[in-house]
N, C-alpha and C. Protein backbone atom coordinates (compact mmCIF):
# COMPACT_ATOMS: atom_id res chain seq x y z
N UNK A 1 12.16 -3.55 -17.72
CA UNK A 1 11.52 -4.17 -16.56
C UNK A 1 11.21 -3.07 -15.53
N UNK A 2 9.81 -3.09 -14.90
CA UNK A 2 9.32 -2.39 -14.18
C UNK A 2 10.81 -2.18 -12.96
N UNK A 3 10.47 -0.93 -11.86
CA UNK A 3 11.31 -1.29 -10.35
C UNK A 3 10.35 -2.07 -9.51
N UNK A 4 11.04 -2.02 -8.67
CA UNK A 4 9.93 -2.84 -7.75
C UNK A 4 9.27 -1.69 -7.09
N UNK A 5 9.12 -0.64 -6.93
CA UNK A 5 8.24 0.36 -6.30
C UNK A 5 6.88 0.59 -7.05
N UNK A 6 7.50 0.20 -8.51
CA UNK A 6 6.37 0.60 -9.87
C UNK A 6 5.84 -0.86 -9.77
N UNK A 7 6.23 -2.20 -9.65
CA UNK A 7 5.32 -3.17 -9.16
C UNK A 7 4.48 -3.29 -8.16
N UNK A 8 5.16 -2.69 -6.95
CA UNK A 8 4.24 -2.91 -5.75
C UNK A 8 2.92 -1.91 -5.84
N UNK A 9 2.76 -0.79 -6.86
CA UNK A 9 1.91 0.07 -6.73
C UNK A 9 0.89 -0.52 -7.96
N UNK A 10 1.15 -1.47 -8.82
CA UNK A 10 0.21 -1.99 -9.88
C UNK A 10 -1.28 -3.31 -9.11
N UNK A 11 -2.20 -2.66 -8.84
CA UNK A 11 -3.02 -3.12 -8.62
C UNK A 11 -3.59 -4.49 -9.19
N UNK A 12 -2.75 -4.14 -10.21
CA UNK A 12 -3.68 -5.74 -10.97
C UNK A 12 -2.50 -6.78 -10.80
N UNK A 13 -1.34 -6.98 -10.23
CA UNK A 13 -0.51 -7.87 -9.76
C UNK A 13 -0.51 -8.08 -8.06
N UNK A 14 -1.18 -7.26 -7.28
CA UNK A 14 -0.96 -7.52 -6.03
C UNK A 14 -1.75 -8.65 -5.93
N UNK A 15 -1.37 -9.44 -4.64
CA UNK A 15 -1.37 -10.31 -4.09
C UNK A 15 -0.35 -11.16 -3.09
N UNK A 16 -0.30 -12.36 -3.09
CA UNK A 16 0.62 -12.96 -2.28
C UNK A 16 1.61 -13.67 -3.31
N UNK A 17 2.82 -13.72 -2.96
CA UNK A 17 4.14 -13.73 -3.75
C UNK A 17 5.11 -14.01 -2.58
N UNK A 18 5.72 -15.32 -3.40
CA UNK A 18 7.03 -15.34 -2.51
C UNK A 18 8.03 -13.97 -2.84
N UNK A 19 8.30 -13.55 -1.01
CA UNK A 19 9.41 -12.66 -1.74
C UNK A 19 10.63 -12.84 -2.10
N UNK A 20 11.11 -11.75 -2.65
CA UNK A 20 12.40 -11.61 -2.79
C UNK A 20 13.58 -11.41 -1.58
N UNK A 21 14.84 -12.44 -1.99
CA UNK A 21 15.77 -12.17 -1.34
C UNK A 21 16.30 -11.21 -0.30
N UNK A 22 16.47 -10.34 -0.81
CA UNK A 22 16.79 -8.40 -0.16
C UNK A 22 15.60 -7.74 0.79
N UNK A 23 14.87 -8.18 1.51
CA UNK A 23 13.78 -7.48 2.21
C UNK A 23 13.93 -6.03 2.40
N UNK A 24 15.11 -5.84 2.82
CA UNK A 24 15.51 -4.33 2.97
C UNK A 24 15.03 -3.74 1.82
N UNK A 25 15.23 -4.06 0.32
CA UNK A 25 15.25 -3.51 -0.97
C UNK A 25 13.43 -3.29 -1.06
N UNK A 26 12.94 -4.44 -0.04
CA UNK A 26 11.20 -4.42 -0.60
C UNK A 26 10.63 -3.16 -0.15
N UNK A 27 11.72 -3.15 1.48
CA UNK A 27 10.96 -1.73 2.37
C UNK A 27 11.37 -0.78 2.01
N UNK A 28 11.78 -0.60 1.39
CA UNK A 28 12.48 0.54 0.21
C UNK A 28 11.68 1.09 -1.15
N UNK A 29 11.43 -0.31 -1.30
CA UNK A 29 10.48 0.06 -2.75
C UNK A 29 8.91 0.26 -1.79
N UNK A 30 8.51 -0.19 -0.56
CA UNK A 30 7.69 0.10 -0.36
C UNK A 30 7.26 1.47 0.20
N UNK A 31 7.83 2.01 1.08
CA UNK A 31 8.22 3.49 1.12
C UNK A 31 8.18 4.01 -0.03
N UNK A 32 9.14 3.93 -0.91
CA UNK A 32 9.08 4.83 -1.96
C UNK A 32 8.08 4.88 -2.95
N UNK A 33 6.81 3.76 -2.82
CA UNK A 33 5.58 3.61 -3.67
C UNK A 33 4.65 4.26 -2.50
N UNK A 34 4.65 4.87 -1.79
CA UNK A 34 3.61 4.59 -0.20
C UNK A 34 2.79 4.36 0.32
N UNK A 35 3.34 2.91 0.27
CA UNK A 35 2.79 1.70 1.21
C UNK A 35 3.14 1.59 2.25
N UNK A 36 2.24 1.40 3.18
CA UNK A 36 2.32 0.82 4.72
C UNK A 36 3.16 -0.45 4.59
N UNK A 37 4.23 -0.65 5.27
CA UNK A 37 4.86 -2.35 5.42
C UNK A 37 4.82 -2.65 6.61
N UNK A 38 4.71 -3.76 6.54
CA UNK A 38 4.28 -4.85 8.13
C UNK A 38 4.86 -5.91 7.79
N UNK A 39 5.75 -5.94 8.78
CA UNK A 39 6.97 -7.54 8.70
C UNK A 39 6.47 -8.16 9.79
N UNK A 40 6.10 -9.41 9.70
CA UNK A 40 5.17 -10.47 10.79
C UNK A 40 6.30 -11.44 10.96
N UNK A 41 6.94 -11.98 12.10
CA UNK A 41 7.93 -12.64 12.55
C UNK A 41 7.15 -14.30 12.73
N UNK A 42 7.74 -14.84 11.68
CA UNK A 42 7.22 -16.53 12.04
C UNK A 42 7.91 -17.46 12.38
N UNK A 43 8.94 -16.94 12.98
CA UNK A 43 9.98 -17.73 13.52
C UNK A 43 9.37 -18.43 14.60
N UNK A 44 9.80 -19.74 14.50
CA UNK A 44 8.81 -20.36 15.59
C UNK A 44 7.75 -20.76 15.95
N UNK A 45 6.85 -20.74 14.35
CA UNK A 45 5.33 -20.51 14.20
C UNK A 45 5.17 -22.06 13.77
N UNK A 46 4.48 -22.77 14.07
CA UNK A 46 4.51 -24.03 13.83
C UNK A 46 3.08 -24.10 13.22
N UNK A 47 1.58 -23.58 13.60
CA UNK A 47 0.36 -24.16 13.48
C UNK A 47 -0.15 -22.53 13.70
N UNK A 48 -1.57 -22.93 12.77
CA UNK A 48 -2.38 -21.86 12.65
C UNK A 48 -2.59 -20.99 13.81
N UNK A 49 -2.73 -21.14 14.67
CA UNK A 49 -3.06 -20.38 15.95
C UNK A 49 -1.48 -18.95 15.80
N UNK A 50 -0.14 -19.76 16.15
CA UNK A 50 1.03 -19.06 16.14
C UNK A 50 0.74 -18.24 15.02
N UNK A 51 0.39 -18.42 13.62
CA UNK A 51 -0.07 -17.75 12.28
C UNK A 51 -0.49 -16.24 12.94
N UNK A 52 -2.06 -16.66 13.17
CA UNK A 52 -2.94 -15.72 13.62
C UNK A 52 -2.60 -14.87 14.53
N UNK A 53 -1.98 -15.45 15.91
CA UNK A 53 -1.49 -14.42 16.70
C UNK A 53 -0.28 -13.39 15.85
N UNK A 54 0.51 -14.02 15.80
CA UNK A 54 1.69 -13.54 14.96
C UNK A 54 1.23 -12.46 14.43
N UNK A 55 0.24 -12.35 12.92
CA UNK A 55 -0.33 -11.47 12.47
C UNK A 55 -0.83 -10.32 13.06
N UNK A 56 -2.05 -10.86 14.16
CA UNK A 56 -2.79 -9.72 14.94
C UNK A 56 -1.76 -8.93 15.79
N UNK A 57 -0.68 -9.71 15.97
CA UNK A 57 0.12 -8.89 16.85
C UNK A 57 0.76 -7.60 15.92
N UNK A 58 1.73 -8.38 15.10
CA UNK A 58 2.17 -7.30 14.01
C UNK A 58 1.34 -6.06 13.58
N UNK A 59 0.17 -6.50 13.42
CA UNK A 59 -1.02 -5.51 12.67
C UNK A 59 -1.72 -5.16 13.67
N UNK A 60 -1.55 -5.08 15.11
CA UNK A 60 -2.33 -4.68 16.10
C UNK A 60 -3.72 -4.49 16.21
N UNK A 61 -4.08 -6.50 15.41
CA UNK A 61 -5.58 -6.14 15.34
C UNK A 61 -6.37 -5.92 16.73
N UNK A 62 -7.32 -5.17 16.20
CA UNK A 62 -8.43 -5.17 17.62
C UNK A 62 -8.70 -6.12 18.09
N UNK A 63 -9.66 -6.04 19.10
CA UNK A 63 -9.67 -6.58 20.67
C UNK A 63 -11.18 -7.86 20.57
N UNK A 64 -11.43 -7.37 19.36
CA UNK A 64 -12.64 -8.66 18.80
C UNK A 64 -11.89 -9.53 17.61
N UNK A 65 -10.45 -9.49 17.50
CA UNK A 65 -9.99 -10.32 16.44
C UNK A 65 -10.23 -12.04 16.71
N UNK A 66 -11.04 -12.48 16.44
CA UNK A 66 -11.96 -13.95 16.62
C UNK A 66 -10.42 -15.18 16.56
N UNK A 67 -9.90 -14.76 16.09
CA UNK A 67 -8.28 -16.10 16.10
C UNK A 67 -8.94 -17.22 15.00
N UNK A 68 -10.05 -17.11 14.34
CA UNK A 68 -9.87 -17.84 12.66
C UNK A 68 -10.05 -17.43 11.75
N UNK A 69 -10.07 -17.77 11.01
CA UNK A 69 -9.69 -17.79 8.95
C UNK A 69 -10.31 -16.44 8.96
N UNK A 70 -11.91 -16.49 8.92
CA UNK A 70 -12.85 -15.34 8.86
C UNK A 70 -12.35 -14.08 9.23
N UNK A 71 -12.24 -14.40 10.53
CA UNK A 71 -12.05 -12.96 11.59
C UNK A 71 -10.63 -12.32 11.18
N UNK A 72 -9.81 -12.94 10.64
CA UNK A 72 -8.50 -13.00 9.97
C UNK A 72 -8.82 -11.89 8.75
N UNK A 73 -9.53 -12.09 7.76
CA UNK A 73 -10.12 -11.52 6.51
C UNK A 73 -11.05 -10.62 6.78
N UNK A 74 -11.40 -10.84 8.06
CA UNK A 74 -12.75 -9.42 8.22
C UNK A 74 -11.28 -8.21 8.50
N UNK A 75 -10.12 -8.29 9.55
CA UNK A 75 -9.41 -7.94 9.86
C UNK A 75 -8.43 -6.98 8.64
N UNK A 76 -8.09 -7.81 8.23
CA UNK A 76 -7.04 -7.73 6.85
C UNK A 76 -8.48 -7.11 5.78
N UNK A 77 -9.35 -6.76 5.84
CA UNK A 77 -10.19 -6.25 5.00
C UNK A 77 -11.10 -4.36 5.67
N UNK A 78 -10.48 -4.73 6.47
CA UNK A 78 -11.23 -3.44 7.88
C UNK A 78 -9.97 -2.62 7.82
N UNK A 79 -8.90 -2.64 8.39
CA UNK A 79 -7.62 -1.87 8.64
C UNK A 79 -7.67 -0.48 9.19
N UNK A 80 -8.74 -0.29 9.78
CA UNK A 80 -9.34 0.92 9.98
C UNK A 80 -8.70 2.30 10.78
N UNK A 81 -7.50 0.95 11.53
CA UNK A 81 -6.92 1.79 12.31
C UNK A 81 -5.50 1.61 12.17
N UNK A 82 -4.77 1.25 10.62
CA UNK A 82 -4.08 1.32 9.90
C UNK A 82 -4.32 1.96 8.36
N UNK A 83 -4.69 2.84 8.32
CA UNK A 83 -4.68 3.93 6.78
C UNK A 83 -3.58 3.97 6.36
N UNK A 84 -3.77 3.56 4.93
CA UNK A 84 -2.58 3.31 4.14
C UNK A 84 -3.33 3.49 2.51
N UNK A 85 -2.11 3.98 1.91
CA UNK A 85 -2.58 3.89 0.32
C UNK A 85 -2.14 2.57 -0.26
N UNK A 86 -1.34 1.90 0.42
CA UNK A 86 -1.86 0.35 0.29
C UNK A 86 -1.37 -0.35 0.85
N UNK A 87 -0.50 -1.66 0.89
CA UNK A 87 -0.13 -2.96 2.32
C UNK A 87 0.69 -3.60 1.99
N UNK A 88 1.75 -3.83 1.86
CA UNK A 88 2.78 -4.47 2.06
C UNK A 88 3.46 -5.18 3.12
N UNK A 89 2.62 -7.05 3.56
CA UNK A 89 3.09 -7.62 4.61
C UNK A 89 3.80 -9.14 4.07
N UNK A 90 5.09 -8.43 4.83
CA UNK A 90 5.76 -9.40 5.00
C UNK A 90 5.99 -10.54 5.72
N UNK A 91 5.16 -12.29 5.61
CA UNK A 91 5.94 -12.80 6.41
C UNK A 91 7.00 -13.65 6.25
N UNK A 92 7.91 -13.09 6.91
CA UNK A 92 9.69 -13.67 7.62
C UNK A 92 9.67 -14.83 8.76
N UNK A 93 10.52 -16.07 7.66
CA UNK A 93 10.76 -17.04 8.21
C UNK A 93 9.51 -18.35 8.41
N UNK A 94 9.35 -18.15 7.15
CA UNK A 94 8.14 -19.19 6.90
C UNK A 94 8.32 -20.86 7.00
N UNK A 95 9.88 -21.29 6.81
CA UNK A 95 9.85 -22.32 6.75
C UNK A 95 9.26 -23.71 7.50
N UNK A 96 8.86 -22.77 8.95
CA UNK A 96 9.29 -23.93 9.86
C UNK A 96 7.30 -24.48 9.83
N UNK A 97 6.46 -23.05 9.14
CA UNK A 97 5.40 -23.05 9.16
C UNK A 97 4.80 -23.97 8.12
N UNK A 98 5.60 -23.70 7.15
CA UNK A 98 5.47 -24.52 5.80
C UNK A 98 5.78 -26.56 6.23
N UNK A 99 6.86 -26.34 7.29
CA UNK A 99 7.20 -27.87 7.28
C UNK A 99 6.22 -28.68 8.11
N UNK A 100 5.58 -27.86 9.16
CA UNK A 100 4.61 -28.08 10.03
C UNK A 100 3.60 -28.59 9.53
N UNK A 101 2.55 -26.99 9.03
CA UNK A 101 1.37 -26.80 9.20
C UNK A 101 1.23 -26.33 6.97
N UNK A 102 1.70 -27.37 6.27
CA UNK A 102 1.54 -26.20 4.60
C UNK A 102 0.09 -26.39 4.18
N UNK A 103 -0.90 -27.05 4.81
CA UNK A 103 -2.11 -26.61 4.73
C UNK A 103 -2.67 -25.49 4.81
N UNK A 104 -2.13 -25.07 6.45
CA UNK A 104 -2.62 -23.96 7.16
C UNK A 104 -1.55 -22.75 5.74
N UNK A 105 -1.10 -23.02 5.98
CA UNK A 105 0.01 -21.73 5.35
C UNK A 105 -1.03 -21.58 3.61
N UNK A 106 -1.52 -22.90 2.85
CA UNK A 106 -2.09 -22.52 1.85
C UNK A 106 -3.73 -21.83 1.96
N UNK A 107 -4.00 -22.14 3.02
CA UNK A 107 -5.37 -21.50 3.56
C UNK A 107 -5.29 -20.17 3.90
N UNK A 108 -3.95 -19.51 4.60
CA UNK A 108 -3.52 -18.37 4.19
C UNK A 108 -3.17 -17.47 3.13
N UNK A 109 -2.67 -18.24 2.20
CA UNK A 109 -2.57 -17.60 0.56
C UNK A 109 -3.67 -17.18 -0.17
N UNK A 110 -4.66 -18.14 0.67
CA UNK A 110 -6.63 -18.08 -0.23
C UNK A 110 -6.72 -16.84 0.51
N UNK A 111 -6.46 -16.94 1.76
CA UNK A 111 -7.29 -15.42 2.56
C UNK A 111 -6.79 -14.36 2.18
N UNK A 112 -5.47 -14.65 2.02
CA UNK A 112 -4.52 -13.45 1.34
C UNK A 112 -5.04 -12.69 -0.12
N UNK A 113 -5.35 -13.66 -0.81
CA UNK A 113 -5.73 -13.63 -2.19
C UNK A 113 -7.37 -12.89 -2.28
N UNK A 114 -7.90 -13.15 -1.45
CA UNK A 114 -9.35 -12.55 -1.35
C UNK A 114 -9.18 -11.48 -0.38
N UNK A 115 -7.95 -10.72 0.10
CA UNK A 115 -8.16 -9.57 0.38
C UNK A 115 -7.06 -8.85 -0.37
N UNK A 116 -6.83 -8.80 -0.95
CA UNK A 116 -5.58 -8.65 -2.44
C UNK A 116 -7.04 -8.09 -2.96
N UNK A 117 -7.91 -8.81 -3.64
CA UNK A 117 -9.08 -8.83 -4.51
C UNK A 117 -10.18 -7.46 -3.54
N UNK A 118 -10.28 -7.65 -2.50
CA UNK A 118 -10.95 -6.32 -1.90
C UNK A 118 -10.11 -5.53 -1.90
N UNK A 119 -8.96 -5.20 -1.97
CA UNK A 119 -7.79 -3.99 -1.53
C UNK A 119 -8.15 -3.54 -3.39
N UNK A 120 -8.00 -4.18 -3.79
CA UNK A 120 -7.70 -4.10 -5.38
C UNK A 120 -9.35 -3.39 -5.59
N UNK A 121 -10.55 -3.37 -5.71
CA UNK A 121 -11.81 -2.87 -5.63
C UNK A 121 -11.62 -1.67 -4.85
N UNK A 122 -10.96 -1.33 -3.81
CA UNK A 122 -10.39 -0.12 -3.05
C UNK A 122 -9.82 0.67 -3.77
N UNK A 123 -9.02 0.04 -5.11
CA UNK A 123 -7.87 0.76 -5.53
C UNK A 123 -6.69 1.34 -4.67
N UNK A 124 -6.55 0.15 -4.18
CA UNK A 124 -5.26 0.11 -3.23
C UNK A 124 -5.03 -1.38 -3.19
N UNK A 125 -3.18 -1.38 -3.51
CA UNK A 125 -2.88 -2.93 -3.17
C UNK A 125 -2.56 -3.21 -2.06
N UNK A 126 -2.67 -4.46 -2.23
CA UNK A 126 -2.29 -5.79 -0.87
C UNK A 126 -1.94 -7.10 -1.40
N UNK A 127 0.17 -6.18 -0.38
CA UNK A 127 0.76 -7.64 -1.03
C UNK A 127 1.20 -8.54 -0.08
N UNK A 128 1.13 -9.71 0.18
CA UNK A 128 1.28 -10.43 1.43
C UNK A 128 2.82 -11.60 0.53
N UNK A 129 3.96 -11.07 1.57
CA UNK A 129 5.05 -11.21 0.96
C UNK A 129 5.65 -12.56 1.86
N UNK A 130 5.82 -14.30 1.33
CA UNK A 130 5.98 -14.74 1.71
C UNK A 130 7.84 -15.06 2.01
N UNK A 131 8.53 -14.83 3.20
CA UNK A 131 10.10 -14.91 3.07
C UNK A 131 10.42 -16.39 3.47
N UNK A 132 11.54 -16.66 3.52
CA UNK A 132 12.03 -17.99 3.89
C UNK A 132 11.82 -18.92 3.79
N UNK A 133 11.05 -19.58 2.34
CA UNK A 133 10.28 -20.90 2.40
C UNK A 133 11.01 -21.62 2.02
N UNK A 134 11.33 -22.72 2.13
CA UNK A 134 12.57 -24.18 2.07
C UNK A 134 11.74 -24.94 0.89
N UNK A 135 10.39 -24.91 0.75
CA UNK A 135 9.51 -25.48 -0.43
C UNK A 135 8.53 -24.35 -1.14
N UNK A 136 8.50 -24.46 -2.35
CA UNK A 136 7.31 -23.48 -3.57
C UNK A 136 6.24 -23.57 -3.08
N UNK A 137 5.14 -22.32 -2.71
CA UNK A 137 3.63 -22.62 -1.93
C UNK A 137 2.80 -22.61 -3.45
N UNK A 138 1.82 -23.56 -3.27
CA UNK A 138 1.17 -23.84 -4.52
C UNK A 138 0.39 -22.37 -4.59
N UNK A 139 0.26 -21.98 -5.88
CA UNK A 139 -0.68 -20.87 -6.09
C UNK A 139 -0.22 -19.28 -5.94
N UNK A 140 1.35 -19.29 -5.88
CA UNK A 140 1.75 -18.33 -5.72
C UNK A 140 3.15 -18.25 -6.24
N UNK A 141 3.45 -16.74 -6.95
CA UNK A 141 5.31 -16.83 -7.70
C UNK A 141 5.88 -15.84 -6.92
N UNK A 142 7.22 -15.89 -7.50
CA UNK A 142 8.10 -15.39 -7.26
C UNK A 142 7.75 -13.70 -7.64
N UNK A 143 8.10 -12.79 -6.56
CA UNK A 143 7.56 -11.12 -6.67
C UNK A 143 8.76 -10.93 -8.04
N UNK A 144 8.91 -10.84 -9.12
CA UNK A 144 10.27 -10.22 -10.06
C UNK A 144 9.88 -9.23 -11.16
């Protein structure tokens, strides 16, 4: 079985994945593959808006970041002023987002997934690492 440093660097598996247990162990394998990691705090995130900010904050998007879906994916597809040989974001503490808003949260997995798919045409991955979910998000496994 692969490590997880030799997974996170295989292009044709990135994407969005619930993560694993050990986060510490991910930023570890992510460093040691070198990847940029970005841990997005959703504690408290109830509805898409909290999502979006949350994100732009973490990822210090620019000052035209529009606050929907689009501008979200133009964002996460631009990174311009984050260079990286590839992306590793974590978000921590998903549950409360999932119990809320699991629409919004699966409309995130699509956006996730279609910039996974441009990072991957880059030849660079993008893995958008879901932590803490209390329920399975449709369309996405376990990182192992």
């Amino acid at each position: 079985m692969p490590t997880l440093d030799a997974r996170l660097r295989d292009l044709e598996r990135a994407g969005p994945y619930v993560a694993p247990p050990d986060l510490d162990a991910v930023a570890k394998a992510a460093k040691k593959a070198g990847l940029t990691l970005v841990r997005v705090d959703l504690k408290g995130v109830h509805d898409k808006q909290g999502l979006l900010n949350a994100i732009a904050t973490a990822l210090k998007f620019p000052e035209w970041f529009g606050d929907n879906w689009d501008a979200l994916e133009d964002c996460l597809t631009d990174l311009s002023w984050l260079k990286a040989r590839g992306y590793v974001l974590v978000l921590e503490h998903c549950a409360e987002l999932g119990k809320h808003a699991p629409r919004e949260l699966d409309v995130a997995v699509d956006v996730f997934e279609s910039v996974a798919e441009y990072w991957q045409e880059q030849n660079r991955p993008f893995w958008a690492l879901f932590s803490g979910l209390d329920a399975p998000l449709s369309g996405i496994k376990l990182l192992a």
